[in-house]
C-alpha atoms as a PDB file:
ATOM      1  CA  UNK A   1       0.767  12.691  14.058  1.00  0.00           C
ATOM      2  CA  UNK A   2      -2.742  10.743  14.259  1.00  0.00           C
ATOM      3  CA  UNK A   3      -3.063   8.697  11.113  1.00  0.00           C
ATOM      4  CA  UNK A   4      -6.956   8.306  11.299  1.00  0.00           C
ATOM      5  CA  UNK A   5      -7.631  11.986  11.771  1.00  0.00           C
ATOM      6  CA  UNK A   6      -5.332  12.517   8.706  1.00  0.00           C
ATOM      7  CA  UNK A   7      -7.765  10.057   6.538  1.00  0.00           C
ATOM      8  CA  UNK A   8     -10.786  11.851   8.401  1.00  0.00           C
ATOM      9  CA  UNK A   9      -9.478  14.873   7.236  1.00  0.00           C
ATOM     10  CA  UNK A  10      -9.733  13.936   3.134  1.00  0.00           C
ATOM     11  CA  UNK A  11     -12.079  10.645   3.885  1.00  0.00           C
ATOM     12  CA  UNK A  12     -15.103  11.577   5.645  1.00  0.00           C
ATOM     13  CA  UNK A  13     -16.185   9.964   8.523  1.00  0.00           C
ATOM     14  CA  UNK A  14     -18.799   7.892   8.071  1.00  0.00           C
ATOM     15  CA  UNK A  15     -18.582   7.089   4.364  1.00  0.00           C
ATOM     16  CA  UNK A  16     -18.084   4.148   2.900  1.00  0.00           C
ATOM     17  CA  UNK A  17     -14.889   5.083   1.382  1.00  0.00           C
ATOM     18  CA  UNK A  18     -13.666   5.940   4.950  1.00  0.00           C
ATOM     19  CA  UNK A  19     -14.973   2.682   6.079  1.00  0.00           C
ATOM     20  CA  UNK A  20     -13.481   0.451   3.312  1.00  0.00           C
ATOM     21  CA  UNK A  21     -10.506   2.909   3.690  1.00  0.00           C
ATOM     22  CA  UNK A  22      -9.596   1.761   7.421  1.00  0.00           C
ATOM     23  CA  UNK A  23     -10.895  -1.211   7.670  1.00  0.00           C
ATOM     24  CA  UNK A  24      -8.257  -2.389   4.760  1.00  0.00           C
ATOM     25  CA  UNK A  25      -5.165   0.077   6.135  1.00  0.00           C
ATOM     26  CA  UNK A  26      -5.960  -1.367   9.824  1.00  0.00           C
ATOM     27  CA  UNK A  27      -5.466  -5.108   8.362  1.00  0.00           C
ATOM     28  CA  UNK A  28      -2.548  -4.240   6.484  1.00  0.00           C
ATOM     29  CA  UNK A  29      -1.158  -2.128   9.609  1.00  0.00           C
ATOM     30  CA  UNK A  30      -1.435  -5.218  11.838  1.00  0.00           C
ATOM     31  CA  UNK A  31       0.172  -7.502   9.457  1.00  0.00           C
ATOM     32  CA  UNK A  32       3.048  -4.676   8.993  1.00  0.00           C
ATOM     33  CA  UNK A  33       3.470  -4.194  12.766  1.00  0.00           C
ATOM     34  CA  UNK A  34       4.318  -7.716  13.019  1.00  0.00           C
ATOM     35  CA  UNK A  35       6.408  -8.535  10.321  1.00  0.00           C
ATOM     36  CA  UNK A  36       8.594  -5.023  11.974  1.00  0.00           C
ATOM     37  CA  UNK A  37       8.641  -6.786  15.113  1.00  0.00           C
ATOM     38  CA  UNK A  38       9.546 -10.313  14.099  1.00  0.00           C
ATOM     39  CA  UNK A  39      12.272  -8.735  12.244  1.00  0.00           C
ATOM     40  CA  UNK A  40      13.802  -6.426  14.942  1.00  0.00           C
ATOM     41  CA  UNK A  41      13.245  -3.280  13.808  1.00  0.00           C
ATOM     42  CA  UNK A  42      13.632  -0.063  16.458  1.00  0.00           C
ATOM     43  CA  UNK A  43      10.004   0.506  18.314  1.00  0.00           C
ATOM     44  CA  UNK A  44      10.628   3.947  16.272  1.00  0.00           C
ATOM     45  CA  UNK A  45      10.699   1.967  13.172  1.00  0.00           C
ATOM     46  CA  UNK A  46       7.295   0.186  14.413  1.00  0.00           C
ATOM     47  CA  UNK A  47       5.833   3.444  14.646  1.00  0.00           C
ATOM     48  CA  UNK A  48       6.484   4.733  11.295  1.00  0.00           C
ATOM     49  CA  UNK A  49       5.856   1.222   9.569  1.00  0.00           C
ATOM     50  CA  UNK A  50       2.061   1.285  11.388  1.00  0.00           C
ATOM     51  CA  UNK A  51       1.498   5.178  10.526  1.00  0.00           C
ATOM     52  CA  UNK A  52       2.969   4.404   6.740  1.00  0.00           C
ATOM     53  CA  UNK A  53       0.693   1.345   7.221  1.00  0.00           C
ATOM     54  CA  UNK A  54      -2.371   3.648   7.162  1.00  0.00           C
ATOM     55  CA  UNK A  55      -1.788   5.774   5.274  1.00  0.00           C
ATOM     56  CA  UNK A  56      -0.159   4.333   1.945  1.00  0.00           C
ATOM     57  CA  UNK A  57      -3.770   4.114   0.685  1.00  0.00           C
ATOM     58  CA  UNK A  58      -4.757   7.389   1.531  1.00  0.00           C
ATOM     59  CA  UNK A  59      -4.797   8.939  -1.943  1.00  0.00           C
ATOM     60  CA  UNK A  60      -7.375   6.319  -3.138  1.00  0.00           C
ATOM     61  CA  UNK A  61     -10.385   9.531  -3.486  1.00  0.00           C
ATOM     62  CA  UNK A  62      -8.410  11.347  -6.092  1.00  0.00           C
ATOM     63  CA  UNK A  63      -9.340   7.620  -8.223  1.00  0.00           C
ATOM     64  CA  UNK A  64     -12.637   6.515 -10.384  1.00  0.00           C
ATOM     65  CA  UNK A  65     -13.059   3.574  -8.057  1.00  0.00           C
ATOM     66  CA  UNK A  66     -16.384   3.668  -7.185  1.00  0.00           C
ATOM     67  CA  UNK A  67     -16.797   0.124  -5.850  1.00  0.00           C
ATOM     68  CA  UNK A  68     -14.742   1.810  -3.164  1.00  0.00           C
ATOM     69  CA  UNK A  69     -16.575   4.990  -2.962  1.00  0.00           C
ATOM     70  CA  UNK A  70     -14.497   7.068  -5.018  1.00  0.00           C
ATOM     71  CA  UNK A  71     -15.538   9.137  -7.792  1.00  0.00           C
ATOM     72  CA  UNK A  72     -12.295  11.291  -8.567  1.00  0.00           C
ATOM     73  CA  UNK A  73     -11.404  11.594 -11.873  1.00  0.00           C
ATOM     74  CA  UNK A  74      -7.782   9.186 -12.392  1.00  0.00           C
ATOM     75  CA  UNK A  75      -7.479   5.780 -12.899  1.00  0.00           C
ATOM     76  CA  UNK A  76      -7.153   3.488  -9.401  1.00  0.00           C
ATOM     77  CA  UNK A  77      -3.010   3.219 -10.229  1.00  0.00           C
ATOM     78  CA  UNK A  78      -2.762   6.721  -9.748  1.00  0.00           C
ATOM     79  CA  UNK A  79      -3.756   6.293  -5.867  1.00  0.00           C
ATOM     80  CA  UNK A  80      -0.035   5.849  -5.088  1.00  0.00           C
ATOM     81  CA  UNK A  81       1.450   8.881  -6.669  1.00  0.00           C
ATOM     82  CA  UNK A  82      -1.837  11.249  -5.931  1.00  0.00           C
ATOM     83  CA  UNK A  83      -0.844  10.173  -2.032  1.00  0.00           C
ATOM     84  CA  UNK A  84       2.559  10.896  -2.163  1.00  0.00           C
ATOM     85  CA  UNK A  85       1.823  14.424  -3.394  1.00  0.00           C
ATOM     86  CA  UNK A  86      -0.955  14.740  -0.717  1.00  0.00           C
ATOM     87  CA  UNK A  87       1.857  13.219   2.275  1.00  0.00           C
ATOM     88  CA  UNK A  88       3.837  15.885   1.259  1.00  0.00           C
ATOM     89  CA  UNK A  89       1.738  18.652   1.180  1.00  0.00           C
ATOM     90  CA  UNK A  90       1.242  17.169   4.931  1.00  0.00           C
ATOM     91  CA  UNK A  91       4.952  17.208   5.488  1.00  0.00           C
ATOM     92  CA  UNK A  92       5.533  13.646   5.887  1.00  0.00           C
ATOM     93  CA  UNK A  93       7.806  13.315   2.869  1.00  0.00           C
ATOM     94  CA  UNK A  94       8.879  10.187   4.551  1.00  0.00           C
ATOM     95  CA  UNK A  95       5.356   8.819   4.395  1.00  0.00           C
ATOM     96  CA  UNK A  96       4.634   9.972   1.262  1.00  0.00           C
ATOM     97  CA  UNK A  97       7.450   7.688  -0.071  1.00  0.00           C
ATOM     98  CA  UNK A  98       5.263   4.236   0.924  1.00  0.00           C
ATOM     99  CA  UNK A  99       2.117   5.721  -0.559  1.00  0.00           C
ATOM    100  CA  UNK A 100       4.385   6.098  -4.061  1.00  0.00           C
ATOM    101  CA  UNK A 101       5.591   2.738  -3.845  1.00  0.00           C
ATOM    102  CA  UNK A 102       3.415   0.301  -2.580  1.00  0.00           C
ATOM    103  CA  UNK A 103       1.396  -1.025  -5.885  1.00  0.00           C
ATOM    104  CA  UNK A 104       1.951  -4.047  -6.069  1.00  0.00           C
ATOM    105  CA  UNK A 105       5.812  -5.231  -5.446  1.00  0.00           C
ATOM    106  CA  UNK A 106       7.081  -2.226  -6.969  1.00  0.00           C
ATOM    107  CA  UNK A 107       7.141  -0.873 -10.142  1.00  0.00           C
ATOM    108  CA  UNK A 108      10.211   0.143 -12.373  1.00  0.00           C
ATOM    109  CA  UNK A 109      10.170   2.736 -15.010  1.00  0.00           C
ATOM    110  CA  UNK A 110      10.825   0.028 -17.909  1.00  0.00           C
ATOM    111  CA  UNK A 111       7.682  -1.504 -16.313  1.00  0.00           C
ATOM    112  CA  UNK A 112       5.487   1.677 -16.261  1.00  0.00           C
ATOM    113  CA  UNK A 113       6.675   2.080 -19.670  1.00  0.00           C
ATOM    114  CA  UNK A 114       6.140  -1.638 -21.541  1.00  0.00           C
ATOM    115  CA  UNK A 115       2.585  -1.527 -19.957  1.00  0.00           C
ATOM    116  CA  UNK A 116       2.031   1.798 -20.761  1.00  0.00           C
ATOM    117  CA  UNK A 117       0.561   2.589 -17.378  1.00  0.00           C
ATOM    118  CA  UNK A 118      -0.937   6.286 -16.464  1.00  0.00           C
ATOM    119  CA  UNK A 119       2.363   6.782 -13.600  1.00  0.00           C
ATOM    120  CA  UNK A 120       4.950   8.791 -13.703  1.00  0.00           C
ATOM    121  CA  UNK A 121       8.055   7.214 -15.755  1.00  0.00           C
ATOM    122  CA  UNK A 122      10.420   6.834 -12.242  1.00  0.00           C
ATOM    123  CA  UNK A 123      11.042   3.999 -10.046  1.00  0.00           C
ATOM    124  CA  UNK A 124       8.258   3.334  -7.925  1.00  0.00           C
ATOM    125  CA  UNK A 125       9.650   0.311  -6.150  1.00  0.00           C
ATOM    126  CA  UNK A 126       9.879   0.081  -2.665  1.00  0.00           C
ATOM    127  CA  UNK A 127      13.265   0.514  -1.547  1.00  0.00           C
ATOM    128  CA  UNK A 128      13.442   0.976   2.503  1.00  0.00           C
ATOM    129  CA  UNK A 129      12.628  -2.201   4.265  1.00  0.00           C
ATOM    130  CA  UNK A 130       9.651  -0.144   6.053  1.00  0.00           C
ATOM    131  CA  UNK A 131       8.993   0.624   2.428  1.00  0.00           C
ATOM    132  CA  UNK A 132       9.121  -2.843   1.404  1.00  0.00           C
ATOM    133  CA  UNK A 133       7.707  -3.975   4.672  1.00  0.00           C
ATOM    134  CA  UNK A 134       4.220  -2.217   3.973  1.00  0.00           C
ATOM    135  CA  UNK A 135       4.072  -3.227   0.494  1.00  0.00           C
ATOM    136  CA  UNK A 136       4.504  -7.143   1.633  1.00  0.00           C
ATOM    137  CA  UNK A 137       1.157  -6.622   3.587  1.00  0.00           C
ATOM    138  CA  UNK A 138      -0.702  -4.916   1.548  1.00  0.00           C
ATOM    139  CA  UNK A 139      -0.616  -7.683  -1.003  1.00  0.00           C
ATOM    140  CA  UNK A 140      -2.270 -10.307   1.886  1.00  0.00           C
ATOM    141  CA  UNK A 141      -5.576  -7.589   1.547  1.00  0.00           C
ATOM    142  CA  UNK A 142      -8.343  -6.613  -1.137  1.00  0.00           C
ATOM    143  CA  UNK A 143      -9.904  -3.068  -0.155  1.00  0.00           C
ATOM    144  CA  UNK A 144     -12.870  -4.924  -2.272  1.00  0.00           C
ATOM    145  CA  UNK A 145     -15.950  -5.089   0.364  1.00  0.00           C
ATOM    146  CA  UNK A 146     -16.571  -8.279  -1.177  1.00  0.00           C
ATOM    147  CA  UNK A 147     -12.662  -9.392  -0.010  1.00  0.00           C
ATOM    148  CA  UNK A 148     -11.578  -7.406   2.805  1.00  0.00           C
ATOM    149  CA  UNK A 149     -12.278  -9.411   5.690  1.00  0.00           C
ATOM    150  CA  UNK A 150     -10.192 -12.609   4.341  1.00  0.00           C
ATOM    151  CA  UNK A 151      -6.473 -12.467   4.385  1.00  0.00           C
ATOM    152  CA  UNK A 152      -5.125 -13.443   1.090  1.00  0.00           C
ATOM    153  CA  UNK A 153      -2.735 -16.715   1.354  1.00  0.00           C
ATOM    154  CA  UNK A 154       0.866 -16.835   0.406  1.00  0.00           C
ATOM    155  CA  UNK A 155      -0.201 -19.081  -2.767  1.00  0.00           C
ATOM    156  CA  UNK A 156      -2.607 -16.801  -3.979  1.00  0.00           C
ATOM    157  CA  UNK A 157      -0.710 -13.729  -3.638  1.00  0.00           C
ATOM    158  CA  UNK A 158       1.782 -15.537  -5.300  1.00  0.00           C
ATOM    159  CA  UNK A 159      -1.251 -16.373  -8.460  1.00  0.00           C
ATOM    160  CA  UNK A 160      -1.857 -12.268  -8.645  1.00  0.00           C
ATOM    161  CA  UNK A 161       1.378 -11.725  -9.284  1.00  0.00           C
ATOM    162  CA  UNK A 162       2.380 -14.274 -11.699  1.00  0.00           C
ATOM    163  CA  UNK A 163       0.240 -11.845 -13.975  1.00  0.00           C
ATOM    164  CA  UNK A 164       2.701  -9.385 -13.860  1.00  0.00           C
ATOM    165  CA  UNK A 165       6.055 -12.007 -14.665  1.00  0.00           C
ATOM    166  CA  UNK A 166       8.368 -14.211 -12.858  1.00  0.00           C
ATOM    167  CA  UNK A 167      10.073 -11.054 -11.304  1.00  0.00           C
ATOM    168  CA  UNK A 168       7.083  -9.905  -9.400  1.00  0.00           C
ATOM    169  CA  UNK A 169       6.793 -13.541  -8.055  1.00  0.00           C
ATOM    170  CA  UNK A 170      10.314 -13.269  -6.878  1.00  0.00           C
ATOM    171  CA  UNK A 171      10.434 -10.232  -5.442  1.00  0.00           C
ATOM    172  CA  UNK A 172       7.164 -11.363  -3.375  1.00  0.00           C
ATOM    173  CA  UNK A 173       9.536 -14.669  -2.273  1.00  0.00           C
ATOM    174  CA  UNK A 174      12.035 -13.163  -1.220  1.00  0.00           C
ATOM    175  CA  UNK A 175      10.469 -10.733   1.342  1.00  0.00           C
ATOM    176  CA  UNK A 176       8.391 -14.008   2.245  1.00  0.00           C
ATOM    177  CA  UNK A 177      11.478 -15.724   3.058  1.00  0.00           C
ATOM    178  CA  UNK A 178      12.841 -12.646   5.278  1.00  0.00           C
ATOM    179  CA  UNK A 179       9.370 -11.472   7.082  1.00  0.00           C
ATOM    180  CA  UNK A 180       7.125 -14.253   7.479  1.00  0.00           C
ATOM    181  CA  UNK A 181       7.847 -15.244  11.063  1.00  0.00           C
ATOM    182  CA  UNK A 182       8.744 -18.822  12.228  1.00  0.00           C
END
């Protein structure tokens, strides 16, 4: 399985949401890649964690984002979700789990509920550590072309979540604490 010819395939080559697209899931890949590394997982486990890398974004054209080039017709949340479906229409149900639960640290169903969010009302929280891996680096990168060529630091990752409650924060610390090498 080629990751980039699987965004080509829904992305277009060329465009500037294909652009944005990889330029943000290569960043996030890299960071993942090494975090699976410094942690020991199996070079299989590398693989998947660079491919999930990729493509956990990969739903982002079914969303009215169109800062990033999108011009679907759901809100930017629903990326995650719209992605799983599309993974596993693919058949890469395994995939398609990281693109469901990537936003953010995770969200639970209480959350999706007390914010009233436009998800499904199910866990979305990553719970594999490739799962949990990807989500950790995606939170270091803004697809934003204003952003996306600055790695976020640890401190300000920990600002955008602080937002969303002391929990997010904590989650966020505590894969710090287990993937940040050195």
């Amino acid at each position: 399985m080629n990751p980039l010819q699987l965004i080509a395939k829904y992305h277009p080559p060329g465009s500037a949401r294909y652009r944005i697209l990889v330029d943000h899931s290569t960043r996030v890949a890299r960071k993942a890649v090494t975090v699976a590394k410094h942690i020991g997982l199996a070079d299989a486990e590398v693989r998947f964690v660079e491919e999930a890398a990729l493509l956990h974004d990969i739903g982002i054209h079914f969303t009215d984002a169109p800062e990033l080039g999108c011009r679907g017709d759901l809100p930017y949340l629903a990326h995650g979700y719209m992605g799983r479906e599309l993974l596993e229409s693919e058949g890469l149900p395994r995939h398609a789990l990281v693109c469901d639960r990537h936003i953010g640290v995770g969200l639970s169903p209480e959350d999706i509920y007390r914010q009233g969010l436009p998800l499904p009302h199910r866990d979305l929280r990553p719970v594999s550590r490739e799962e949990q891996i990807v989500a950790y680096a995606d939170l270091f990168f803004s697809k934003h072309p204003d952003r996306s060529h600055r790695e976020r630091s640890p401190d300000q990752v920990r600002s955008s979540l602080a937002r969303f409650g002391p929990d997010k924060v904590a989650v966020f610390e505590l894969w710090h604490a287990g993937f940040r090498p050195g």
